[in-house]
N, C-alpha and C. Protein backbone atom coordinates (compact mmCIF):
# COMPACT_ATOMS: atom_id res chain seq x y z
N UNK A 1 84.48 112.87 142.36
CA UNK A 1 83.38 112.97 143.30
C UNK A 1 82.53 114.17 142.91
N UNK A 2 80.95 114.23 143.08
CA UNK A 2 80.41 115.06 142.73
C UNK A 2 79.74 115.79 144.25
N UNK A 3 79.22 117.07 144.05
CA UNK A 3 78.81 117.99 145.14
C UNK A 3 78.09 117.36 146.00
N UNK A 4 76.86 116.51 145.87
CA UNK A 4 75.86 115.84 146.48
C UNK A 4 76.98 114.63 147.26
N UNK A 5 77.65 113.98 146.67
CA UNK A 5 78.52 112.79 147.14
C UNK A 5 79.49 113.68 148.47
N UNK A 6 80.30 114.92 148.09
CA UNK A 6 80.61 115.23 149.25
C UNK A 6 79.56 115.86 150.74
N UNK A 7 78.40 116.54 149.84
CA UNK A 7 77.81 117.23 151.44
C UNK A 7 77.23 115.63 151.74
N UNK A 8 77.19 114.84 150.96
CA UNK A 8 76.34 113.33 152.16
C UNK A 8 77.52 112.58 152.72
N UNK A 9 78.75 112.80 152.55
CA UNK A 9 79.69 112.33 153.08
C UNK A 9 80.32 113.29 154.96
N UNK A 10 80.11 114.76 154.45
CA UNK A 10 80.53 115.62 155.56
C UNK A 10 79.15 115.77 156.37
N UNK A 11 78.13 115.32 155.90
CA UNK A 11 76.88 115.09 156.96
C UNK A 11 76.95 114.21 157.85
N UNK A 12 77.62 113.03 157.88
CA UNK A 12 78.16 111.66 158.59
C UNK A 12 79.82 112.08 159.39
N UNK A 13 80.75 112.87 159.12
CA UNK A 13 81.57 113.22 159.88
C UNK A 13 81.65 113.93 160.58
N UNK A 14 82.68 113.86 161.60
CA UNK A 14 82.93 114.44 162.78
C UNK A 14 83.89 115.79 162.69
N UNK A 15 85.54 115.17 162.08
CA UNK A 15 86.38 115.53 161.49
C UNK A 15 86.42 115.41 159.86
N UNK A 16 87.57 116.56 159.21
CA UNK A 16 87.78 116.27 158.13
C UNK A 16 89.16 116.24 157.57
N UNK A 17 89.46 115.36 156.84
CA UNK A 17 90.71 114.97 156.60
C UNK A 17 91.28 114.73 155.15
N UNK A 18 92.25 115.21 154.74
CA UNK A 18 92.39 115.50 153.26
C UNK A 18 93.83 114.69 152.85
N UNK A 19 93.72 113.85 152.19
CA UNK A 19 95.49 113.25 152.25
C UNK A 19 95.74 113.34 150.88
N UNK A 20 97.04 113.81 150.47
CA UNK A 20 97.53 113.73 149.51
C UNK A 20 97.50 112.19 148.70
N UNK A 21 97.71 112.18 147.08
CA UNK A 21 97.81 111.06 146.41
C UNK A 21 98.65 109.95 147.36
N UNK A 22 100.18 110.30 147.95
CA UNK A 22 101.01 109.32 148.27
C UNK A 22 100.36 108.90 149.56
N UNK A 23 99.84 109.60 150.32
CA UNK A 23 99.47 109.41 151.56
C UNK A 23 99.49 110.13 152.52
N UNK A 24 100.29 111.22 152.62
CA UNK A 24 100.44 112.15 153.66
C UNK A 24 99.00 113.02 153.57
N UNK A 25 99.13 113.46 155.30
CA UNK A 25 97.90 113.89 155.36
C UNK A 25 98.11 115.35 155.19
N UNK A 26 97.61 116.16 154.94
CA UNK A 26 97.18 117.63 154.73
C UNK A 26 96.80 118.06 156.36
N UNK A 27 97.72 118.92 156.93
CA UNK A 27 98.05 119.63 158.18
C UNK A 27 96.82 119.97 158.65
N UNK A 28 96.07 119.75 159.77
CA UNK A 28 94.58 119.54 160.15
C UNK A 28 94.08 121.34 160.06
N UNK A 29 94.95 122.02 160.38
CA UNK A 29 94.75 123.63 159.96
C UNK A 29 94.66 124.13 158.60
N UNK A 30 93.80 123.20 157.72
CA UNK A 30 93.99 123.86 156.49
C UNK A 30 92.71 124.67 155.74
N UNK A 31 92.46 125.36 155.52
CA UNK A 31 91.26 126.24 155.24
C UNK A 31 90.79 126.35 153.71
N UNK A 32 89.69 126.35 153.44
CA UNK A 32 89.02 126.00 152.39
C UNK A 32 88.98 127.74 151.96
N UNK A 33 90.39 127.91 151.26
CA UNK A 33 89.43 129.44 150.43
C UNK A 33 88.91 129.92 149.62
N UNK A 34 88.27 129.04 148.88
CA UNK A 34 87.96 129.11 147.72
C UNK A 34 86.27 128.28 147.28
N UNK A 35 85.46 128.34 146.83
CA UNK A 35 84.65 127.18 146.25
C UNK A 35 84.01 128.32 144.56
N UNK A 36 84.60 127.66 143.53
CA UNK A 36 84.02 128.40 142.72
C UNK A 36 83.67 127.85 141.51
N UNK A 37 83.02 128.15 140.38
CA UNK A 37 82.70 127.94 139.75
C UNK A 37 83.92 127.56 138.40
N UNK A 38 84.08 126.51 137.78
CA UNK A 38 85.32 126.80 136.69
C UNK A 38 84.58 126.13 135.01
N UNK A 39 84.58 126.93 134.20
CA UNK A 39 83.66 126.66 133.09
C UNK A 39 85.14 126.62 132.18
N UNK A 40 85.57 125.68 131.13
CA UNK A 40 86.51 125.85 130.51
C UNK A 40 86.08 125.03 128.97
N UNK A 41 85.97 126.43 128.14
CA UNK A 41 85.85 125.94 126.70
C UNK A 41 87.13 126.06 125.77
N UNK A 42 87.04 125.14 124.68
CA UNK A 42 88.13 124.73 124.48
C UNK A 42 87.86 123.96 122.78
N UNK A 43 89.08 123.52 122.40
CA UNK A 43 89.14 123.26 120.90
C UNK A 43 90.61 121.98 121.27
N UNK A 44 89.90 120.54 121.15
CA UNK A 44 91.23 119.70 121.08
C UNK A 44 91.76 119.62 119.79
N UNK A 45 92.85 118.69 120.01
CA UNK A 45 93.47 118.69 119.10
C UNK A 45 93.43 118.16 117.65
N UNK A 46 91.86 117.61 117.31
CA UNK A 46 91.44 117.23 116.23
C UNK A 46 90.08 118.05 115.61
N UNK A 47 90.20 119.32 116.33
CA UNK A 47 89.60 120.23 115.75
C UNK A 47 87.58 120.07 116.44
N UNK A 48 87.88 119.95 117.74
CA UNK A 48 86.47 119.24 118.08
C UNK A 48 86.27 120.32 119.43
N UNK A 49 85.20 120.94 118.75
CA UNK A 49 84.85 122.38 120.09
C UNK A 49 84.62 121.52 121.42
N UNK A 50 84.67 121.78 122.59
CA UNK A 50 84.40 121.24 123.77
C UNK A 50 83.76 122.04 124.98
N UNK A 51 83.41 121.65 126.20
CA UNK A 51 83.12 122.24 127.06
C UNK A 51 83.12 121.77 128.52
N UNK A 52 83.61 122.18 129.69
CA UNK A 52 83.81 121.29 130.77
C UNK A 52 83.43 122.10 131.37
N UNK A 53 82.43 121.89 133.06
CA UNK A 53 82.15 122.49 133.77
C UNK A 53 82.28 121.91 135.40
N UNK A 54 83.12 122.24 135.91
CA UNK A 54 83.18 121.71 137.47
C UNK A 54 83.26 122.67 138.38
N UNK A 55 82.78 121.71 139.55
CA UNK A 55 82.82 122.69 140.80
C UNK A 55 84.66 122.93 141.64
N UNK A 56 84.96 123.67 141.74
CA UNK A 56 85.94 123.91 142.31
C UNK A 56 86.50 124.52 143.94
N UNK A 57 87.18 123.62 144.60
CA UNK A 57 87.92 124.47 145.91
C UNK A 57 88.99 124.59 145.97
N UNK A 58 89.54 125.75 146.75
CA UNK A 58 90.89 125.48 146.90
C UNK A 58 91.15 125.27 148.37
N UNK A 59 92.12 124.28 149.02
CA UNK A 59 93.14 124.02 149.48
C UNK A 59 94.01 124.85 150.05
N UNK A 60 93.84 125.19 151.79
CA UNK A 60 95.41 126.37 151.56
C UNK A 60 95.84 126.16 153.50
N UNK A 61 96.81 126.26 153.64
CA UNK A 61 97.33 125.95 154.90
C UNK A 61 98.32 127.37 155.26
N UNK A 62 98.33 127.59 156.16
CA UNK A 62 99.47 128.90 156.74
C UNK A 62 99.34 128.65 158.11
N UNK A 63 100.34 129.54 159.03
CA UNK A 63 100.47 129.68 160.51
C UNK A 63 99.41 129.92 161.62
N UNK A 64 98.20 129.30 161.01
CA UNK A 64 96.80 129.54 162.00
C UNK A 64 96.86 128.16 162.22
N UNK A 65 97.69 127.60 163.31
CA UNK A 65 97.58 126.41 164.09
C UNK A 65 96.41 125.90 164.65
N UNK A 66 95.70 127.22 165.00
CA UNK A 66 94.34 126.69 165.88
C UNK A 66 93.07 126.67 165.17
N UNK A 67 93.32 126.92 163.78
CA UNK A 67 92.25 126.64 162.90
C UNK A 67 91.80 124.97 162.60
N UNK A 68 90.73 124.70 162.67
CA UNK A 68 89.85 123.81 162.26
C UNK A 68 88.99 123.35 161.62
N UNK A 69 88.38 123.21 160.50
CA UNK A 69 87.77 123.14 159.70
C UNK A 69 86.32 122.16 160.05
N UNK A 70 85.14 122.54 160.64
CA UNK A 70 84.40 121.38 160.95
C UNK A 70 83.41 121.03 159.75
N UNK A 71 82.94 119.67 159.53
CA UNK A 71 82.42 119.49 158.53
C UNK A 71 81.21 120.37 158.10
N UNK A 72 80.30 120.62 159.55
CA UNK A 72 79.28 121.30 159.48
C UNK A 72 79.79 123.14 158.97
N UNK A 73 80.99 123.64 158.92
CA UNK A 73 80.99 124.55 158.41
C UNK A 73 81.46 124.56 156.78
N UNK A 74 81.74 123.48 156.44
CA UNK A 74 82.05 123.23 155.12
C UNK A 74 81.02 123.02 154.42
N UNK A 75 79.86 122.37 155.12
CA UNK A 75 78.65 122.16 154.59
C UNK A 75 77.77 123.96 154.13
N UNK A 76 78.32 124.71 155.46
CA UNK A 76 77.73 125.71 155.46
C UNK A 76 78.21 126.72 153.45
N UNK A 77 79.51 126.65 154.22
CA UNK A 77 80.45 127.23 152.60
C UNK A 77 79.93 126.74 151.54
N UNK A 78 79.70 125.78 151.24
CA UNK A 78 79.12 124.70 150.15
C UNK A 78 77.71 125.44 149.48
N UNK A 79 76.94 125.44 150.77
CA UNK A 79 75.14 125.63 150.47
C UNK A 79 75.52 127.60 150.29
N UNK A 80 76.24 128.69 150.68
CA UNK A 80 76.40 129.54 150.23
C UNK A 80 77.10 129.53 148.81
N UNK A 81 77.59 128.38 148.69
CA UNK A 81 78.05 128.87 146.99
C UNK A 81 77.28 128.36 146.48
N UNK A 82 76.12 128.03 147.09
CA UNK A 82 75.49 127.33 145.27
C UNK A 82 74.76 128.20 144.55
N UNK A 83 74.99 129.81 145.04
CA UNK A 83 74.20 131.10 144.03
C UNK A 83 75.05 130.48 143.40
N UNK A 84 76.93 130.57 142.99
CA UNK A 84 77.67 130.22 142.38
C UNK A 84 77.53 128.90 141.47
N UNK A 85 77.89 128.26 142.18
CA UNK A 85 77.57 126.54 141.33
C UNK A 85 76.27 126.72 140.33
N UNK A 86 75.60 127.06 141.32
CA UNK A 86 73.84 126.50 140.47
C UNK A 86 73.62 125.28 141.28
N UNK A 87 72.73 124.24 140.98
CA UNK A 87 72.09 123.28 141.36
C UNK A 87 72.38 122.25 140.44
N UNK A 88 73.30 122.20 139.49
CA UNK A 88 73.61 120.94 139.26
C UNK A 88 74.88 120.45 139.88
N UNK A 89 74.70 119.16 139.61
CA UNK A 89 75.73 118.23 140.40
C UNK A 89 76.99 117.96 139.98
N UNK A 90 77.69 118.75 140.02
CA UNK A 90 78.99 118.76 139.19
C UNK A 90 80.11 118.18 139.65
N UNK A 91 80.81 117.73 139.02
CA UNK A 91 82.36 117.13 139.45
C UNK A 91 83.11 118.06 140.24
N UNK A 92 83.45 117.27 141.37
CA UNK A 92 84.92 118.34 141.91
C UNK A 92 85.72 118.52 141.78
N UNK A 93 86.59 119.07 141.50
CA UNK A 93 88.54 119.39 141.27
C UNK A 93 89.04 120.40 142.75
N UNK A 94 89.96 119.77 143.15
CA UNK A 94 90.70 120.47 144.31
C UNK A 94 92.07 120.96 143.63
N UNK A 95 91.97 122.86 144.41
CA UNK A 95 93.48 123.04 144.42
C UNK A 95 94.22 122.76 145.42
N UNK A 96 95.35 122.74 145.82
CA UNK A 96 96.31 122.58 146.28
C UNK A 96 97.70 123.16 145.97
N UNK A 97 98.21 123.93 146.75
CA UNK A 97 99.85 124.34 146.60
C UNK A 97 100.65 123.16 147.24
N UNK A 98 101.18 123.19 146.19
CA UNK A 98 102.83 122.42 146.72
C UNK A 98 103.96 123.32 146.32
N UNK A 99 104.99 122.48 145.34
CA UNK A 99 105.87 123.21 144.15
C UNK A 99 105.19 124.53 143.58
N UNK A 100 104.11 123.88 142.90
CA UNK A 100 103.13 124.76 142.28
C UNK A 100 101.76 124.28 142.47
N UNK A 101 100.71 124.88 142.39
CA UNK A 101 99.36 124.68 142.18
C UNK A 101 98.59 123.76 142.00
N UNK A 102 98.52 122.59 142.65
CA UNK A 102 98.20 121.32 141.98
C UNK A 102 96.96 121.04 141.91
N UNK A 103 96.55 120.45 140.65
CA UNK A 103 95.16 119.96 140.66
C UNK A 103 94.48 118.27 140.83
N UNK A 104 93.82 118.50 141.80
CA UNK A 104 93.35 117.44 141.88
C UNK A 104 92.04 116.68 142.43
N UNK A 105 91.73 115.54 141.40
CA UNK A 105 89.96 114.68 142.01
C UNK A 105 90.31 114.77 143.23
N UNK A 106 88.74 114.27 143.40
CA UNK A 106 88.54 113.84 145.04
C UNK A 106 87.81 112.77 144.89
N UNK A 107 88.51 112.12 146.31
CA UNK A 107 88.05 110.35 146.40
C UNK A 107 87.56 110.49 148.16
N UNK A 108 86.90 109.34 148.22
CA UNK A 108 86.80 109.08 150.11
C UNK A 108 86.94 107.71 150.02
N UNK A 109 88.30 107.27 151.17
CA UNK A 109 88.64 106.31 151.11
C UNK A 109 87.69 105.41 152.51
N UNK A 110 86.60 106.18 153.15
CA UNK A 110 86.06 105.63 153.88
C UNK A 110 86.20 106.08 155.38
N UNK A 111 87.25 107.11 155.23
CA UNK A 111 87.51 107.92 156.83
C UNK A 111 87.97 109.19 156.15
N UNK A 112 89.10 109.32 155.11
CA UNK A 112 89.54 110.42 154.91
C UNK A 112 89.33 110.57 153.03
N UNK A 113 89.13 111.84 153.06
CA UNK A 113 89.46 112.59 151.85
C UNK A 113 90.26 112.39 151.00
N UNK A 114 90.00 112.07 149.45
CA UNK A 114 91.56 111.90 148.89
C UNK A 114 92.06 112.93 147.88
N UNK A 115 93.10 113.20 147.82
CA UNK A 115 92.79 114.11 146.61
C UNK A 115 93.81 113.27 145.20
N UNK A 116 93.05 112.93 144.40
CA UNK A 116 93.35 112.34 143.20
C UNK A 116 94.63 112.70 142.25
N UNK A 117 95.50 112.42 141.54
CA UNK A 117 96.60 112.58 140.74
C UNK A 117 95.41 113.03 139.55
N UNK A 118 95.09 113.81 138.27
CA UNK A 118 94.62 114.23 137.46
C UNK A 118 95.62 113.57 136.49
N UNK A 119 95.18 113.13 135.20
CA UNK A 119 96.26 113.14 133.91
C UNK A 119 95.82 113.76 133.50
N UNK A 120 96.84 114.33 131.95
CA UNK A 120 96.08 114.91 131.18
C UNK A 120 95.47 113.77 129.98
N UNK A 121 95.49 113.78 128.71
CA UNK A 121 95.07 112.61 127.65
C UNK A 121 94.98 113.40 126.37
N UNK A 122 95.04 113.11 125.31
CA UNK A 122 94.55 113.33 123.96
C UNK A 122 93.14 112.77 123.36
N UNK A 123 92.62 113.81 123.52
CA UNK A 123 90.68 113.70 123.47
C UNK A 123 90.22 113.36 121.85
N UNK A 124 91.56 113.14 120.69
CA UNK A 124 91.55 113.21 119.55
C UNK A 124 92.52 112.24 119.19
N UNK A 125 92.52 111.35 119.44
CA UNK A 125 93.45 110.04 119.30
C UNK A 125 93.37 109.59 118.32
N UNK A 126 92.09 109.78 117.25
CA UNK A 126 92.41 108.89 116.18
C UNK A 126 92.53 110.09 115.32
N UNK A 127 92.36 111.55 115.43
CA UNK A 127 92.85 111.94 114.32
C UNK A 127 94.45 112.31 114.88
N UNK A 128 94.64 112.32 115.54
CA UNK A 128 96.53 112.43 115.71
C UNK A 128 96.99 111.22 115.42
N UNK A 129 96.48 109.77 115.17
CA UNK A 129 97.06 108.55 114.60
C UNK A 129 97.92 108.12 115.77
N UNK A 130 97.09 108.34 117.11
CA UNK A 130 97.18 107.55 118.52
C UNK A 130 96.72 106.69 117.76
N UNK A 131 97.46 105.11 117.81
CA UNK A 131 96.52 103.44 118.41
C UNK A 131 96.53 103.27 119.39
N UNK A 132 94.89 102.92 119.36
CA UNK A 132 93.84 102.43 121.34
C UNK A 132 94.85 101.35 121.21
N UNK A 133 95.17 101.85 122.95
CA UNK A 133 95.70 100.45 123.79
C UNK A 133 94.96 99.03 123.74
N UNK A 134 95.36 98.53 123.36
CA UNK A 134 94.64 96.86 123.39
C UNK A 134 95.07 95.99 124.64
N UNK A 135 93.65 95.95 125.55
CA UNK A 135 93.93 95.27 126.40
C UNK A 135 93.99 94.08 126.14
N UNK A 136 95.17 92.80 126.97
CA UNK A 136 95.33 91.81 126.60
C UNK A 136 95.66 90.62 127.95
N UNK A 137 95.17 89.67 128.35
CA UNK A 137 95.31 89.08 129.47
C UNK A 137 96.82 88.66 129.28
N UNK A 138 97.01 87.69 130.57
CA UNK A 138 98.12 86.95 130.67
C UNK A 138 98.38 86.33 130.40
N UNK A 139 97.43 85.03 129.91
CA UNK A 139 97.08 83.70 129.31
C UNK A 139 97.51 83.81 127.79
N UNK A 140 97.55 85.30 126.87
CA UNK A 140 97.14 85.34 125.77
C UNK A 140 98.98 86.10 125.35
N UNK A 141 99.60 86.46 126.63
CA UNK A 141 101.17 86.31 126.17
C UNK A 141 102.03 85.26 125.67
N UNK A 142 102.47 84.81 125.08
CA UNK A 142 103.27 84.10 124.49
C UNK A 142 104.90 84.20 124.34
N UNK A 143 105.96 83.13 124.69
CA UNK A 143 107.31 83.84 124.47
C UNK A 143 107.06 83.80 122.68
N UNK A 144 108.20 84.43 122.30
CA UNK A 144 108.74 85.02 120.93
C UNK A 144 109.64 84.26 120.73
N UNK A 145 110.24 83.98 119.44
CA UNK A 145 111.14 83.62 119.07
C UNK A 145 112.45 84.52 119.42
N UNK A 146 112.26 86.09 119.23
CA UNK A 146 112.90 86.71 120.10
C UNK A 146 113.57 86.81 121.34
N UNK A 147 112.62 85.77 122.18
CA UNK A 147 112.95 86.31 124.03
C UNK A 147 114.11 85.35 123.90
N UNK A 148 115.05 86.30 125.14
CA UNK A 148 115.58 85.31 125.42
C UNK A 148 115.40 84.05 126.83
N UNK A 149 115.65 82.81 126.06
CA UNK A 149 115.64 81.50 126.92
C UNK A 149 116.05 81.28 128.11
N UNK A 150 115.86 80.99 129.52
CA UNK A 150 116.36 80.93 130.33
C UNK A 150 117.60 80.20 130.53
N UNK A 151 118.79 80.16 131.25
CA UNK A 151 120.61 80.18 130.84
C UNK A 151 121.10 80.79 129.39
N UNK A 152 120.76 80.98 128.21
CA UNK A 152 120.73 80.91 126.93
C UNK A 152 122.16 81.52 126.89
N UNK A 153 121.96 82.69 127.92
CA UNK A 153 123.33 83.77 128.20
C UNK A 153 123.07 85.05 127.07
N UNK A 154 121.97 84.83 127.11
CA UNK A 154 121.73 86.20 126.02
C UNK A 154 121.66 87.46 126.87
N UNK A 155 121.44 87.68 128.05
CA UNK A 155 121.19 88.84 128.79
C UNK A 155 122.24 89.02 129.79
């Protein structure tokens, strides 16, 4: 999700609601401490300079039960960081503590907030002698001379 996609989303809500990948929701007291800038340059693994730039928040919950987060003040936090951000429209990444520090997209499933599972990937696949996955329908499986036959008693 990008910056513009969330303030036109928290312009239309009431509440805000953040649920983890599996589903659980994120404790309605949770406070935004963070919105910052994250610029990360870099060299993959086939020798290819890079550069990524997203907008970043963090995620953080503690014993302030009576805290609330209303959209209109998130909007507020938002339009004060954009000395920070700048004015372009950048991707979001959320932190989150769990175990450890977790990073993650953001989705809106249409009421609530999502926060995305991240992978990582190899950005250099063909010089590490990764082969691209070949997508392949169902129609285009075939048994093997290999499989085994149904009763056959091979399994």
């Amino acid at each position: 999700m990008k910056i513009s996609e969330l303030k036109n989303i928290l312009s239309g809500l009431n509440a805000i609601n953040f649920k983890l990948p599996g589903g659980e929701l994120l404790p309605p007291h949770f406070h935004v401490t963070e919105v910052g800038l994250v610029q990360k340059h870099f060299v993959d693994c086939g020798g290819t300079e890079r550069k990524e730039t997203m907008a970043n928040f963090q995620l953080w919950e503690a014993g302030d039960y009576d805290h609330r987060l209303a959209p209109q003040k998130f909007l507020r936090i938002l339009d004060i960081s954009q000395g920070i951000l700048g004015r372009e429209d950048l991707e979001i990444e959320v932190e989150y503590q769990q175990g450890t520090i977790g990073k993650f997209g953001l989705d809106f499933d249409g009421s609530d907030f999502v926060l995305v599972n991240k992978q990582t990937a190899c950005l250099a696949a063909d010089a590490c002698g990764i082969p691209a996955k070949k997508k392949i329908t169902l129609a285009e499986l075939t048994p093997s001379s290999t499989c085994c036959e149904p009763g056959s008693g091979c399994c």
